[in-house]
N, C-alpha and C. Protein backbone atom coordinates (compact mmCIF):
# COMPACT_ATOMS: atom_id res chain seq x y z
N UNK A 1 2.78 -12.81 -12.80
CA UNK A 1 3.35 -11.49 -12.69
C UNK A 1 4.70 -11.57 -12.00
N UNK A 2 5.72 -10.56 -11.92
CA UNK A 2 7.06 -10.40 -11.62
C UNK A 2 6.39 -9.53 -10.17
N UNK A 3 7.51 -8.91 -9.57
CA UNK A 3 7.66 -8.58 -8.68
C UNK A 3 7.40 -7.05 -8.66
N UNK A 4 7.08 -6.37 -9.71
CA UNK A 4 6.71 -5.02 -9.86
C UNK A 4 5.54 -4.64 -10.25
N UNK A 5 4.82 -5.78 -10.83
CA UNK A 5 3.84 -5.80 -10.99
C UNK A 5 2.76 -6.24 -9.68
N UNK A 6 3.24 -7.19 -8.91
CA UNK A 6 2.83 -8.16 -7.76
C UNK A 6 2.66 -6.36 -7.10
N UNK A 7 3.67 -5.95 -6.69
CA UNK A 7 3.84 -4.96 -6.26
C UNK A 7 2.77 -3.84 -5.93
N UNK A 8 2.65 -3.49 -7.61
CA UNK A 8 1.80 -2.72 -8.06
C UNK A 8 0.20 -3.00 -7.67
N UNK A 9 0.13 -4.72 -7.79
CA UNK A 9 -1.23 -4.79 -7.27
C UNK A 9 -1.59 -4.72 -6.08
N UNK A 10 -0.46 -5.45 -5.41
CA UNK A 10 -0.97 -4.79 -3.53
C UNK A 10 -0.99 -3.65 -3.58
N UNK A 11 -0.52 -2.57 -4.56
CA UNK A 11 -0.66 -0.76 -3.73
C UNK A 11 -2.37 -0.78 -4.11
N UNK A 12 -2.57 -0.97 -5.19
CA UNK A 12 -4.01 -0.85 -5.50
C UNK A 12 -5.03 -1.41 -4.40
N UNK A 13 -4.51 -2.89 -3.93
CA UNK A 13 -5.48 -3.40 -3.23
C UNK A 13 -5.42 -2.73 -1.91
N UNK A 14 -4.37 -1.70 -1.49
CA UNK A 14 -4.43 -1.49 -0.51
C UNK A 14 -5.15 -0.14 -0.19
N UNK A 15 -5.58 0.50 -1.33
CA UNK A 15 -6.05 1.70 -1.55
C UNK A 15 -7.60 1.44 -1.42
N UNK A 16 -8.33 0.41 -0.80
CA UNK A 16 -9.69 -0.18 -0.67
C UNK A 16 -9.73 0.86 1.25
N UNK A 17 -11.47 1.22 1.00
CA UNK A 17 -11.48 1.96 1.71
C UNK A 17 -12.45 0.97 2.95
N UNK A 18 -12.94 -0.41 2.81
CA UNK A 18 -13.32 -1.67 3.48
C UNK A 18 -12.47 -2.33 3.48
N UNK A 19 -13.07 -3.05 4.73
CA UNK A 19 -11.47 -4.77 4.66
C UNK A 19 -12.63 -5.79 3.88
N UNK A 20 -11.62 -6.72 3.56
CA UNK A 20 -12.88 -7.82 2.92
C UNK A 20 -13.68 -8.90 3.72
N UNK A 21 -14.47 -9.42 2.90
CA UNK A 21 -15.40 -10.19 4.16
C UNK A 21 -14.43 -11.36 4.33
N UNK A 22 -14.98 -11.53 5.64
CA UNK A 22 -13.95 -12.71 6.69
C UNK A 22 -14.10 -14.32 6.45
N UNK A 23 -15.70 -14.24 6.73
CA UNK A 23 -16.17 -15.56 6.83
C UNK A 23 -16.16 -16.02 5.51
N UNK A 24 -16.11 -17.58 5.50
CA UNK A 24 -15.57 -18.62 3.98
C UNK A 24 -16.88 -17.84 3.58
N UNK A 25 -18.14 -18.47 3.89
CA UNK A 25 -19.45 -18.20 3.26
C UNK A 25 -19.70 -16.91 2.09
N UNK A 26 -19.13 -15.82 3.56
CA UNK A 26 -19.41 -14.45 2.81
C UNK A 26 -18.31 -14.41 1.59
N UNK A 27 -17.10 -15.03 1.53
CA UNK A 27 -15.98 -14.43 0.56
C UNK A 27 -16.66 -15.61 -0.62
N UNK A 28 -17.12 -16.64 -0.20
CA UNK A 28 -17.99 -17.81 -1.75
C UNK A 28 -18.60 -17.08 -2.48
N UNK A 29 -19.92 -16.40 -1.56
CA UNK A 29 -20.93 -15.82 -2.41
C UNK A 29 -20.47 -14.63 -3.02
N UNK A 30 -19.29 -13.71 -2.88
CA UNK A 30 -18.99 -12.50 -3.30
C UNK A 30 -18.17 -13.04 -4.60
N UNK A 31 -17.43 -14.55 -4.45
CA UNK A 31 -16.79 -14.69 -5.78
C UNK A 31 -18.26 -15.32 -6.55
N UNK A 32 -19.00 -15.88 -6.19
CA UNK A 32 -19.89 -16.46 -7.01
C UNK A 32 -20.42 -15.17 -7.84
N UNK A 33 -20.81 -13.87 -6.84
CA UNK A 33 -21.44 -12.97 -7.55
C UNK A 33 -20.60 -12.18 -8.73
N UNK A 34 -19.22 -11.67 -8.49
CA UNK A 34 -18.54 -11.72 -9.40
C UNK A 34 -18.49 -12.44 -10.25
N UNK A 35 -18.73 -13.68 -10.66
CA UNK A 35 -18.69 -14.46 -11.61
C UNK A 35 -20.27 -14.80 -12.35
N UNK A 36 -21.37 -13.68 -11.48
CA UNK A 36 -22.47 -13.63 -12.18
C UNK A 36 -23.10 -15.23 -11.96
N UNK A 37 -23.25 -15.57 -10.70
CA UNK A 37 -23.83 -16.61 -10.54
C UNK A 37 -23.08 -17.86 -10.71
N UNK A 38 -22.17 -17.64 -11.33
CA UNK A 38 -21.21 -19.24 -11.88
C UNK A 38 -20.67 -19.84 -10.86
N UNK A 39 -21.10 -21.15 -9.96
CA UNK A 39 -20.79 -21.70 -9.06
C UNK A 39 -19.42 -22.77 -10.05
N UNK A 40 -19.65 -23.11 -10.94
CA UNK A 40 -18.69 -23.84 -11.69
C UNK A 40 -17.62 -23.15 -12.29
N UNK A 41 -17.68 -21.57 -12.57
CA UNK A 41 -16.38 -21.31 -12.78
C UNK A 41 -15.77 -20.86 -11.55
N UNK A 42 -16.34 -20.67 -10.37
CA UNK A 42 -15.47 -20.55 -9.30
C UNK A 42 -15.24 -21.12 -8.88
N UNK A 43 -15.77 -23.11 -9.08
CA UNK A 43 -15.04 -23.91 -8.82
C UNK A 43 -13.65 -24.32 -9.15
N UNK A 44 -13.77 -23.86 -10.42
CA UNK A 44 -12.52 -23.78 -11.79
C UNK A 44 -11.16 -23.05 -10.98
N UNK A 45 -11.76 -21.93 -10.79
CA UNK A 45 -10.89 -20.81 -10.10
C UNK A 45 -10.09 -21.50 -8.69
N UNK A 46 -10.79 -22.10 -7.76
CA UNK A 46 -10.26 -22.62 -6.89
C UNK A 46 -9.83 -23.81 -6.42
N UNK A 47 -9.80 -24.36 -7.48
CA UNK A 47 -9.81 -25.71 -7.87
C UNK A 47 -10.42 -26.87 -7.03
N UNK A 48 -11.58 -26.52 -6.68
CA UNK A 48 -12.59 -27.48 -6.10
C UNK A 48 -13.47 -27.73 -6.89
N UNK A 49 -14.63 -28.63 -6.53
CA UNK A 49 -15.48 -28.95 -7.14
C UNK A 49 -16.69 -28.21 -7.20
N UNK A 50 -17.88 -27.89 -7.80
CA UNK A 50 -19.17 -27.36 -7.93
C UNK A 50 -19.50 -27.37 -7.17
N UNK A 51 -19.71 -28.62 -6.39
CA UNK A 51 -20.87 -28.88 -5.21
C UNK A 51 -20.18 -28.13 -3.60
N UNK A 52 -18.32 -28.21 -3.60
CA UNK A 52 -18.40 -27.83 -2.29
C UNK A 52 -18.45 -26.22 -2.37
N UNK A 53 -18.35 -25.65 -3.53
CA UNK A 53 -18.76 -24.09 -3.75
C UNK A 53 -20.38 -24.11 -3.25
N UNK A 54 -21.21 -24.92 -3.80
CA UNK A 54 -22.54 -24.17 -3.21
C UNK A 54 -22.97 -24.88 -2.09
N UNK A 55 -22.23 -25.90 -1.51
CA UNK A 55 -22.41 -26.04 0.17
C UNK A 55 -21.25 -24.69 0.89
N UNK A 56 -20.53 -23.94 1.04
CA UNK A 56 -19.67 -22.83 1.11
C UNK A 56 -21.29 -22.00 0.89
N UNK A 57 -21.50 -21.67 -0.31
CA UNK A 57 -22.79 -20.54 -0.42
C UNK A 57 -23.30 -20.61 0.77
N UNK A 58 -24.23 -21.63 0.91
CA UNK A 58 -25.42 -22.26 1.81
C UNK A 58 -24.44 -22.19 3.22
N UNK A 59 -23.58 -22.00 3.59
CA UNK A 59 -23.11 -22.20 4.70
C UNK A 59 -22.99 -23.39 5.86
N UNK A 60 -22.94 -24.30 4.51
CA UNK A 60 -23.32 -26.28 5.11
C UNK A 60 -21.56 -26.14 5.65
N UNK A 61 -20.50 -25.49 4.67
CA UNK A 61 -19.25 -25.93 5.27
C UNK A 61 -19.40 -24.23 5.51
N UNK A 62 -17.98 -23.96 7.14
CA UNK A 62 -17.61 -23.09 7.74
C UNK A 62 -16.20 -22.58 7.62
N UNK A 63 -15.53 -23.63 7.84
CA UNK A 63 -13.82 -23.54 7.77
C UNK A 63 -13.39 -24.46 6.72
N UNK A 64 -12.93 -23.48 6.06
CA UNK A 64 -11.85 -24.07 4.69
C UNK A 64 -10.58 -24.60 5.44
N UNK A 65 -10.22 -25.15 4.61
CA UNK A 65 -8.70 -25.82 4.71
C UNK A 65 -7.79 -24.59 4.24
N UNK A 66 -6.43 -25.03 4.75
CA UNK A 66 -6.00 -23.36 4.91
C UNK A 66 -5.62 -22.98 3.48
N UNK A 67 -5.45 -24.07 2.32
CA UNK A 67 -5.02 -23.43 1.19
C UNK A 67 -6.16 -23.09 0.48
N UNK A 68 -7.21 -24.13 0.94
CA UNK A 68 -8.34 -22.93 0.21
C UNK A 68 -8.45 -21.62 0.45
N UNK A 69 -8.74 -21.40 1.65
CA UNK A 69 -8.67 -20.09 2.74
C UNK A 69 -8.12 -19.43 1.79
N UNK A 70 -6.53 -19.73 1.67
CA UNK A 70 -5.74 -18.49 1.21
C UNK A 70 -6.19 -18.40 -0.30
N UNK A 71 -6.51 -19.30 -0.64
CA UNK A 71 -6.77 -18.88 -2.47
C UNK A 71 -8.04 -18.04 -2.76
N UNK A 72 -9.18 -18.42 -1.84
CA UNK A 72 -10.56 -17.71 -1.31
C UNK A 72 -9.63 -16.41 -0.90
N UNK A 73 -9.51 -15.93 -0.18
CA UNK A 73 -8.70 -14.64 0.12
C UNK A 73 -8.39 -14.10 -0.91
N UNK A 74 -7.05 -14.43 -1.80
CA UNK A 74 -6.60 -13.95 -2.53
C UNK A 74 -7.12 -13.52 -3.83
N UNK A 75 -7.99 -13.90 -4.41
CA UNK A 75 -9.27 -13.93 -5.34
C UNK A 75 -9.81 -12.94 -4.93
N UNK A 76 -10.77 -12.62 -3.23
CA UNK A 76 -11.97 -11.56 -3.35
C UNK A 76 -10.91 -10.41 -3.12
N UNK A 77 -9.26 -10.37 -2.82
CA UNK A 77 -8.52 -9.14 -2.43
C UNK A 77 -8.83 -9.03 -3.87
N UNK A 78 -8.47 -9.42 -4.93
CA UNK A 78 -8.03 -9.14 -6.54
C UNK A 78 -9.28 -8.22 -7.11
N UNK A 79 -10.48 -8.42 -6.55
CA UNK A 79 -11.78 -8.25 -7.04
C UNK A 79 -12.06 -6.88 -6.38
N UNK A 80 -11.88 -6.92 -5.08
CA UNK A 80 -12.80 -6.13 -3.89
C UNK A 80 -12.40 -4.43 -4.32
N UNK A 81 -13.44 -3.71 -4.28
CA UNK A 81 -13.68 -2.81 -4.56
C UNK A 81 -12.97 -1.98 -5.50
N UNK A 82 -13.49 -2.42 -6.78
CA UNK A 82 -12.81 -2.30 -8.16
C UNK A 82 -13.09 -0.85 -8.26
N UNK A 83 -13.91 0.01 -8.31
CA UNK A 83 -14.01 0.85 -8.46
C UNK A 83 -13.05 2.35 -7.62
N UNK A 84 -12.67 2.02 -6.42
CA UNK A 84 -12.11 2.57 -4.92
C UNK A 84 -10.28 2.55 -6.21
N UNK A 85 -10.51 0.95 -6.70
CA UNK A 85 -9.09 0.82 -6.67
C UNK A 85 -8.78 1.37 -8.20
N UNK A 86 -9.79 1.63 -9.11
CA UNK A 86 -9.69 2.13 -9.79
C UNK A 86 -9.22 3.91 -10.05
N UNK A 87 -10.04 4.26 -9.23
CA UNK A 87 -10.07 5.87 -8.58
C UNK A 87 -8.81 6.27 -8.42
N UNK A 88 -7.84 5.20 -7.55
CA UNK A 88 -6.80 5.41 -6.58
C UNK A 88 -5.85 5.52 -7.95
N UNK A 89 -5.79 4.21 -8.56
CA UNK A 89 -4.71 4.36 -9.67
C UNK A 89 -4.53 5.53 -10.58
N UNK A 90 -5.86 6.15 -11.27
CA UNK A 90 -5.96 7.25 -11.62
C UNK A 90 -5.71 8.33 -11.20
N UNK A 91 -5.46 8.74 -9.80
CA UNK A 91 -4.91 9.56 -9.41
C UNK A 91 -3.61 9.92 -9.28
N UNK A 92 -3.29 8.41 -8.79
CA UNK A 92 -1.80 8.59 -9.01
C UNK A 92 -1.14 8.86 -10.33
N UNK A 93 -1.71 7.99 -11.07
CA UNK A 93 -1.24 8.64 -12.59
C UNK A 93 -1.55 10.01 -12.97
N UNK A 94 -2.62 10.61 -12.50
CA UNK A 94 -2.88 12.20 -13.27
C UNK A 94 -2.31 13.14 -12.13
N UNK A 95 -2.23 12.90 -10.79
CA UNK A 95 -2.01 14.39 -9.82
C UNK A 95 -1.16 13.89 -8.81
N UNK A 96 -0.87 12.53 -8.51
CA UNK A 96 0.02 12.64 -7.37
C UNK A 96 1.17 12.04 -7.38
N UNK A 97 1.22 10.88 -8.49
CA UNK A 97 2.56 9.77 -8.57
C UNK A 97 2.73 8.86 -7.77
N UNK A 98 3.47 8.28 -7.27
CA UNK A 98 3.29 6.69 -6.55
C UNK A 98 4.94 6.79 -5.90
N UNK A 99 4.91 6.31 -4.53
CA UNK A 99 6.25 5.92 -4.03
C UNK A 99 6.46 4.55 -4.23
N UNK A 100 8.13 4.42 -4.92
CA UNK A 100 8.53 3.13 -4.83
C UNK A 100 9.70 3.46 -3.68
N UNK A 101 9.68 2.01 -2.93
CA UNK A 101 10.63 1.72 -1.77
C UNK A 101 11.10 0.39 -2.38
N UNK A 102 12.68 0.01 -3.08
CA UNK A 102 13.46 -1.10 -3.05
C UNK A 102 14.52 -1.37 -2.13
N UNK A 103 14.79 -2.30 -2.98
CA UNK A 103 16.48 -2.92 -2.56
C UNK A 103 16.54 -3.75 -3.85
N UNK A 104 17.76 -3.53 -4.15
CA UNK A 104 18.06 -3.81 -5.49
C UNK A 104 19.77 -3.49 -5.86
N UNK A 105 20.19 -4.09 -6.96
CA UNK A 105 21.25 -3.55 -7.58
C UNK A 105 21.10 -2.81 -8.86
N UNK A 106 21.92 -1.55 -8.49
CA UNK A 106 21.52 -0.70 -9.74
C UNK A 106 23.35 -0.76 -10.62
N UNK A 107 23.44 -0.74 -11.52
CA UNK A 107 24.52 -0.54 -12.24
C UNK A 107 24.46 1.12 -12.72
N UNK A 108 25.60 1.48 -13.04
CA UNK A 108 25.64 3.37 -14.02
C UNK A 108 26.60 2.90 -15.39
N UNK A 109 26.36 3.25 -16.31
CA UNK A 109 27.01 3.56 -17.31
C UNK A 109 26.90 5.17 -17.74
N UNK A 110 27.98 5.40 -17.49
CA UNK A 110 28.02 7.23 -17.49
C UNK A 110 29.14 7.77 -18.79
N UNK A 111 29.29 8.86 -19.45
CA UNK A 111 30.35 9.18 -20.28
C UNK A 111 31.66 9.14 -19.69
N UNK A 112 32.57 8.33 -20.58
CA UNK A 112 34.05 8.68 -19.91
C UNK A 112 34.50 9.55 -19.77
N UNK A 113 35.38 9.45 -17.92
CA UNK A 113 35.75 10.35 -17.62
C UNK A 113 35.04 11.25 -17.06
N UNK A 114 33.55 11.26 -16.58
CA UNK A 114 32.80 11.49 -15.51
C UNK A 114 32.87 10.74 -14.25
N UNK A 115 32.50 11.54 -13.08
CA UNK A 115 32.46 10.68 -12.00
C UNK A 115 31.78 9.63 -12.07
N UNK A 116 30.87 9.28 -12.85
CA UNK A 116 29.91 8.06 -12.42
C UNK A 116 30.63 6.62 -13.56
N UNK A 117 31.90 6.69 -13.94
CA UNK A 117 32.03 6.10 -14.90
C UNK A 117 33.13 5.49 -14.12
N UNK A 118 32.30 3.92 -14.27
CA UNK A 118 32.66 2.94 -13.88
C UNK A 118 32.43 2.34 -12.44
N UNK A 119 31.50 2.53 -12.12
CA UNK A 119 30.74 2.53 -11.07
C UNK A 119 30.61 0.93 -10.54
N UNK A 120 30.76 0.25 -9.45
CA UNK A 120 30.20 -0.76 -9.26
C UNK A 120 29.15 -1.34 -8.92
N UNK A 121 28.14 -2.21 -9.50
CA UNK A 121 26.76 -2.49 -8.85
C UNK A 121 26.85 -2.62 -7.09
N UNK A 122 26.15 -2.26 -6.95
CA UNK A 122 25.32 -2.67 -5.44
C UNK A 122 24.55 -2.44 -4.88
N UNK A 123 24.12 -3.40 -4.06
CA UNK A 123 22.70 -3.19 -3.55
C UNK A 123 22.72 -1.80 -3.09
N UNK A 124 21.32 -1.46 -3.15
CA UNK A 124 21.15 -0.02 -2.59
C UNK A 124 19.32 -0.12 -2.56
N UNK A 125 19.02 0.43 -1.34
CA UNK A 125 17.71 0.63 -0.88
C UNK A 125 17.48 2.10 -0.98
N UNK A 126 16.53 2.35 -1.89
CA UNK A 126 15.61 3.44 -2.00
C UNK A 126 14.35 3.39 -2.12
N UNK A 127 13.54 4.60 -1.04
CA UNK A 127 12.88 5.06 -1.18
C UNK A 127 12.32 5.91 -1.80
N UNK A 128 11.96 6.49 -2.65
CA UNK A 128 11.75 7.65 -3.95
C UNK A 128 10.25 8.03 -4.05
N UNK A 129 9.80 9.06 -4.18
CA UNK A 129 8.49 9.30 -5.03
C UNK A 129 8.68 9.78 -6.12
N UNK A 130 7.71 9.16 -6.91
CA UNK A 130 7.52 9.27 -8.60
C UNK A 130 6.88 10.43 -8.98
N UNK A 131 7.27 10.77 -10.44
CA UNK A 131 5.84 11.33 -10.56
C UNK A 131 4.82 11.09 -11.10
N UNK A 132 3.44 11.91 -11.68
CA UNK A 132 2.54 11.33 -12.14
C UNK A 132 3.06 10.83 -13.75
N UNK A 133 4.00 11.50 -14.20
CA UNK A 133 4.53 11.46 -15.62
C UNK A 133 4.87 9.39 -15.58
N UNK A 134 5.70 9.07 -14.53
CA UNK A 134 6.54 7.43 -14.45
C UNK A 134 5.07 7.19 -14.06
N UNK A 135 4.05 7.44 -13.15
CA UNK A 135 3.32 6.60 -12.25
C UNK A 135 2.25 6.26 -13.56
N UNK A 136 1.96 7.21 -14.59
CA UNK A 136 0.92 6.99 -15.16
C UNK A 136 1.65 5.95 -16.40
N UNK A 137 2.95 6.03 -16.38
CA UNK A 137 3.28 5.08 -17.85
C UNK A 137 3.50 3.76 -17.06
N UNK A 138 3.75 3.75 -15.48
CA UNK A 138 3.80 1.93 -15.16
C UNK A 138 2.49 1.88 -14.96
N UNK A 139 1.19 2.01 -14.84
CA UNK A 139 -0.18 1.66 -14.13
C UNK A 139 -0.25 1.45 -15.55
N UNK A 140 0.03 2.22 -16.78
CA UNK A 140 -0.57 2.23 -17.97
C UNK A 140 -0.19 0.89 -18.78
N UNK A 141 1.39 0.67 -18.93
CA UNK A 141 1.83 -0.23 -19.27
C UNK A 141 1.32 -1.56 -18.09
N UNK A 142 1.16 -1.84 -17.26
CA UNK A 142 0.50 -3.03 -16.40
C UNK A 142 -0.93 -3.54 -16.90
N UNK A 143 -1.50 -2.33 -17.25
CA UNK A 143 -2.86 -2.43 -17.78
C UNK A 143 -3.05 -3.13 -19.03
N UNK A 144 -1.92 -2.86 -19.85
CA UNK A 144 -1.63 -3.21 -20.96
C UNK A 144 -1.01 -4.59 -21.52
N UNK A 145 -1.20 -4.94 -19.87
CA UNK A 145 -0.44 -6.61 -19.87
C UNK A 145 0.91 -6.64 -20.15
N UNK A 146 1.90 -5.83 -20.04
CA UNK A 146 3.18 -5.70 -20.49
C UNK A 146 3.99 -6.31 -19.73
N UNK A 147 5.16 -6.66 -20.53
CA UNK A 147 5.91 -8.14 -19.25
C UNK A 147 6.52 -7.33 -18.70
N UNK A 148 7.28 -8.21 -17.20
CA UNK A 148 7.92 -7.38 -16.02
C UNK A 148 9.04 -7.13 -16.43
N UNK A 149 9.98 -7.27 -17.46
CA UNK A 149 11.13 -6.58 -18.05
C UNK A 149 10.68 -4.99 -17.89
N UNK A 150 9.77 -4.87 -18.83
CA UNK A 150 9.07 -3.95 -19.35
C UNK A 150 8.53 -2.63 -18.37
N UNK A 151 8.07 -3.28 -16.62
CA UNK A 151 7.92 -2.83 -15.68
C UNK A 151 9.34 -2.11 -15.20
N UNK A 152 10.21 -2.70 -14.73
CA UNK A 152 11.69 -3.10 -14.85
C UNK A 152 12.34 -1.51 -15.07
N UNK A 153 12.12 -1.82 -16.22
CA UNK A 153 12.27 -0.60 -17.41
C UNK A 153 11.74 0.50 -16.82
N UNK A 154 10.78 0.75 -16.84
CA UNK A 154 9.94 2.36 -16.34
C UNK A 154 10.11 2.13 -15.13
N UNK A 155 10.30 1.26 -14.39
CA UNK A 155 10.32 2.21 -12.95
C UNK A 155 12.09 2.75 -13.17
N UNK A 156 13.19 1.93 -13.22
CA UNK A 156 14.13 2.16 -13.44
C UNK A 156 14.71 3.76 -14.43
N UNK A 157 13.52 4.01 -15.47
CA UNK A 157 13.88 5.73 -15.72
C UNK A 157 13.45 6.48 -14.81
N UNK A 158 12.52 5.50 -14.10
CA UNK A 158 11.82 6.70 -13.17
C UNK A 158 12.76 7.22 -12.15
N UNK A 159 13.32 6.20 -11.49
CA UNK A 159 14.30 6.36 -10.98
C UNK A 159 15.52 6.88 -11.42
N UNK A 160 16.18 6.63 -12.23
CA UNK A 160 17.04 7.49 -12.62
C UNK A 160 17.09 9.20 -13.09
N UNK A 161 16.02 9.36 -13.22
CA UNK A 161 15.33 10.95 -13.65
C UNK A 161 15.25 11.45 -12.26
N UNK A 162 14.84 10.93 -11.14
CA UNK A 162 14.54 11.31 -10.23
C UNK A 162 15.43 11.66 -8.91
N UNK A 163 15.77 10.13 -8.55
CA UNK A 163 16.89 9.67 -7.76
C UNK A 163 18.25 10.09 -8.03
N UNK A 164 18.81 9.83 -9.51
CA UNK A 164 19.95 9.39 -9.70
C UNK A 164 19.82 11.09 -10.00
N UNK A 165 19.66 11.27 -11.16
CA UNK A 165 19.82 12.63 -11.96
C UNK A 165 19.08 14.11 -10.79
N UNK A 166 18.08 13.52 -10.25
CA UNK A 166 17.92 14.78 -9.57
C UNK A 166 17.13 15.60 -10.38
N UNK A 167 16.25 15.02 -11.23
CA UNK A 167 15.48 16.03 -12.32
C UNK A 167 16.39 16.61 -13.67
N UNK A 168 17.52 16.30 -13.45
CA UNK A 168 18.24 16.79 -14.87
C UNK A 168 19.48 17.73 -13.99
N UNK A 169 19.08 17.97 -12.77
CA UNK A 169 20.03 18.43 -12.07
C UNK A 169 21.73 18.19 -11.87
N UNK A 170 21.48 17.38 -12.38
CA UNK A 170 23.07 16.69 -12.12
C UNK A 170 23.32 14.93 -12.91
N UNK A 171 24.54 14.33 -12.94
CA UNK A 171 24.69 13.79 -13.49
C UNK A 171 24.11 13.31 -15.21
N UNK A 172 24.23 14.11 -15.89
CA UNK A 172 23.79 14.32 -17.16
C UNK A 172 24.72 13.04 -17.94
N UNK A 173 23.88 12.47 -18.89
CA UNK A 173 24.06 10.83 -19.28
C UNK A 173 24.50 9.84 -18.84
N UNK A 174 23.79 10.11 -17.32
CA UNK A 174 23.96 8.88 -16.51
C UNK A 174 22.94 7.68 -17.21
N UNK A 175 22.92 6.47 -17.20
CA UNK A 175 22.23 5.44 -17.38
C UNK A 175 21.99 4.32 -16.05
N UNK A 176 21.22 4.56 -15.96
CA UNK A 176 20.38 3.11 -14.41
C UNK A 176 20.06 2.08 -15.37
N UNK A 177 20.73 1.00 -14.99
CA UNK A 177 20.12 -0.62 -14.94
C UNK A 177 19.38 -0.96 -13.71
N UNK A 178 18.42 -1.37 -13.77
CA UNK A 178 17.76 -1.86 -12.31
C UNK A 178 17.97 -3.34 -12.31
N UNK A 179 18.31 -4.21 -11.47
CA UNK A 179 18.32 -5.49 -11.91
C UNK A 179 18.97 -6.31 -10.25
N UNK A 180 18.45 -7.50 -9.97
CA UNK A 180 18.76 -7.69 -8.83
C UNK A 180 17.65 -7.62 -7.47
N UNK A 181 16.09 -7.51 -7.94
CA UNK A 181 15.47 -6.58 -7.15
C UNK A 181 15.48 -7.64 -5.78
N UNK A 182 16.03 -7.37 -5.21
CA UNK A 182 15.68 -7.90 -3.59
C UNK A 182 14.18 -7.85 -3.43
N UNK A 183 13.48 -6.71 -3.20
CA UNK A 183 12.21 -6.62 -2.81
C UNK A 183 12.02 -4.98 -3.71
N UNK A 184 10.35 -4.94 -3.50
CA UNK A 184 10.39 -3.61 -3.97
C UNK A 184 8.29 -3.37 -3.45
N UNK A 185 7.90 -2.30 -2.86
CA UNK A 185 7.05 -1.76 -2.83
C UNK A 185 6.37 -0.69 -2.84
N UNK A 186 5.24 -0.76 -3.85
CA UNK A 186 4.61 0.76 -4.15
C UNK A 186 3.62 0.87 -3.52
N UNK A 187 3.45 2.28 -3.64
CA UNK A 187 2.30 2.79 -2.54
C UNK A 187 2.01 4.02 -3.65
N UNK A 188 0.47 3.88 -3.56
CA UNK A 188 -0.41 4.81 -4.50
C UNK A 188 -0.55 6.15 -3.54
């Protein structure tokens, strides 16, 4: 995933209304159970072997090594309370919309002979809330496996409809390039 997407999944994961389990043991058996018993494809997944997944079960080993740790982590965040994070996304798409906070360079291509014509890129940090109209076509398009150009893209009208234009308020055939993203985070 790109960076809007990455994005997108921490807002979800952060919309979990538990923290996840701590201990190696407890986060083994929660990927084992997700995987419906498969001690070998969560070996797959973490790239260890069979056997030290079901000594981890059994609680024969305690402390992972730290890149297991983090890959164990990062796995039961992806998983943990699918349903919570399901809820959350749906809302934002039907009733509330989603804040994006960047830094980025935006370019304008505007009609000649308007103020916005000829504008120079630069960084610029915004904060913005969306609405459900942008929030439900990026959760929708992510869902849809769509590449991060593509992400790129819709948040960038979103922004420009919003931010730039003001709802239609002003600057009429302005055009936003988003491109450059320094950082960028959403919140459901």
């Amino acid at each position: 995933m790109g960076v809007v997407g990455d994005s997108l999944e921490r807002a979800a994961q952060a919309a979990g209304t538990r923290p996840i389990t701590r201990s190696a043991g407890a986060q083994m058996r929660y990927l084992v159970k997700q995987h419906k018993g498969s001690t070998k494809q969560v070996a797959a997944l973490l790239g260890v072997s069979q056997r030290t997944v079901e000594r981890y079960v059994k609680d024969q080993i305690k402390r992972p090594k730290p890149e297991l740790a983090a890959r164990m982590e990062t796995e039961v965040k992806r998983r943990w309370q699918p349903l919570v994070r399901k809820r959350a996304r749906e809302k934002a798409a039907k009733s509330t919309g989603l804040v994006i906070e960047t830094r980025a360079r935006f370019g304008f291509t505007a009609a000649p002979g308007t103020t916005d014509d000829g504008r120079m890129r630069r960084m610029r940090r915004i904060t913005q809330h969306l609405p459900p109209e942008y929030a439900g076509r990026l959760l929708s398009a992510q869902d849809a496996g769509a590449p991060e150009a593509q992400l790129q893209q819709i948040a960038a009208e979103g922004l420009q409809e919003v931010y730039f234009k003001d709802g239609g308020g002003r600057a009429q055939g302005l055009l936003v390039e988003f491109t450059d993203i320094d950082y960028i985070d959403v919140s459901l």
